[in-house]
Protein backbone atom coordinates (compact mmCIF):
# COMPACT_ATOMS: atom_id res chain seq x y z
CA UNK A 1 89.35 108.55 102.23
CA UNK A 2 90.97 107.55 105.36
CA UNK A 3 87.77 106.20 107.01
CA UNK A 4 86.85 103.87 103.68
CA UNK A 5 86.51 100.20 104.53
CA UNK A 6 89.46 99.31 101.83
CA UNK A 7 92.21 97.16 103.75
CA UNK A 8 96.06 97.85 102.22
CA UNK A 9 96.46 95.12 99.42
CA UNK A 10 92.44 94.74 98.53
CA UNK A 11 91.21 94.15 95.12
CA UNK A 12 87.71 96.99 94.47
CA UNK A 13 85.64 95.83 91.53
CA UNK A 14 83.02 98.25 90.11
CA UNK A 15 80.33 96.54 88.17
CA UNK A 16 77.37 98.67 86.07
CA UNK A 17 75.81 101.03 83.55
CA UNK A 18 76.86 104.64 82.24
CA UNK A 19 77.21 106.33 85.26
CA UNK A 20 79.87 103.63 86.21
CA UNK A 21 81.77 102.89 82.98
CA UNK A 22 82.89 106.79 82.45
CA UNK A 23 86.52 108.36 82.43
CA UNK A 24 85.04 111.09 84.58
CA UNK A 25 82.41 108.43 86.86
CA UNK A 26 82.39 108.46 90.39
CA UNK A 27 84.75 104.99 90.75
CA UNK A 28 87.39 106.79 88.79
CA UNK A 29 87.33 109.70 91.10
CA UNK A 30 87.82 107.45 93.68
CA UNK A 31 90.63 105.26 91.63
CA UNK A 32 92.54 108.80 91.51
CA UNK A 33 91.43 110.49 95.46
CA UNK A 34 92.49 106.52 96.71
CA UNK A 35 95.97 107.16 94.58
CA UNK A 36 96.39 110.61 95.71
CA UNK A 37 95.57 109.63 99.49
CA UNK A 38 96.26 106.08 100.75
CA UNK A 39 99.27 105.26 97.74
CA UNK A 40 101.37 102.91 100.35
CA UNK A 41 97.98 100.79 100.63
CA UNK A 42 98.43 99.60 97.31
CA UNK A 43 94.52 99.12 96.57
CA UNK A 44 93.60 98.00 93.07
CA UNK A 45 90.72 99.55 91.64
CA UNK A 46 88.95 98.20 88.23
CA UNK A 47 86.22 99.57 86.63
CA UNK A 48 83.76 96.34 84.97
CA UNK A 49 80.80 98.45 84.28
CA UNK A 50 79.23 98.03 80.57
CA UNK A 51 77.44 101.45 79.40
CA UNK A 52 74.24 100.84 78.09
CA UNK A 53 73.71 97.71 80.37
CA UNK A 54 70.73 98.43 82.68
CA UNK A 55 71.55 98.27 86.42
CA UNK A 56 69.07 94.74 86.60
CA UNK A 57 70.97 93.41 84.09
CA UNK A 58 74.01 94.12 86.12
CA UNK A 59 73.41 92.76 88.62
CA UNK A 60 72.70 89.07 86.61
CA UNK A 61 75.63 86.89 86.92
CA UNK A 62 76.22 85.68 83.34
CA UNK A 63 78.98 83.36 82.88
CA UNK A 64 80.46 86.06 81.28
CA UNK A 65 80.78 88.21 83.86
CA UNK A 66 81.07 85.83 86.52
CA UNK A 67 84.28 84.49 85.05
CA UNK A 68 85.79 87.83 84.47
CA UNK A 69 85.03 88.59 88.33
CA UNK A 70 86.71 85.42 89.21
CA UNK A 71 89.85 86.06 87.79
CA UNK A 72 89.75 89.53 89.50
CA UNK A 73 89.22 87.92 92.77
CA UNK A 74 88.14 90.73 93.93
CA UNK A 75 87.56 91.66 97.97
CA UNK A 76 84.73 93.99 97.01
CA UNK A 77 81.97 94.86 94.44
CA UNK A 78 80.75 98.15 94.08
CA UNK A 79 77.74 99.27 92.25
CA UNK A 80 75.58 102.22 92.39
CA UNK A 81 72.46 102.41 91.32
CA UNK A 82 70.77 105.62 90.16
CA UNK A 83 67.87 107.26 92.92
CA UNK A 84 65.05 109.05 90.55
């Protein structure tokens, strides 16, 4: 946790499918290891992932989506994509 490239203060926005949007997905384990870990650093964390939505589709900017990032302003985007 200590080595992630989050700065104290940044703004982490996931964006994807299933395997994103999930109470138990790998961005919410990192929401809660971040919170348990590096608290003082303040990082905000939100999940935008849409299950169902195809990883391609994802990655489209819709106006949509693009607006909802923009008001996030976030510092990063996260996404993972699935290896088969």
């Amino acid at each position: 946790m200590d080595r992630l490239p989050f700065a104290p203060g940044q703004r982490i926005v996931a964006v994807g499918e299933s395997t994103t949007d999930d109470l138990l997905s790998w961005f919410e384990i990192l929401r809660r290891l971040l919170d348990l870990r590096r608290p003082a650093d303040r990082i905000t964390l939100t999940n935008m992932a849409v299950s169902g939505q195809t990883t391609t589709r994802g990655i489209r900017v819709t106006r949509r989506s693009n607006t909802l990032l923009i008001s996030t302003s976030p510092n990063v985007i996260v996404s993972m994509a699935p290896v088969w």
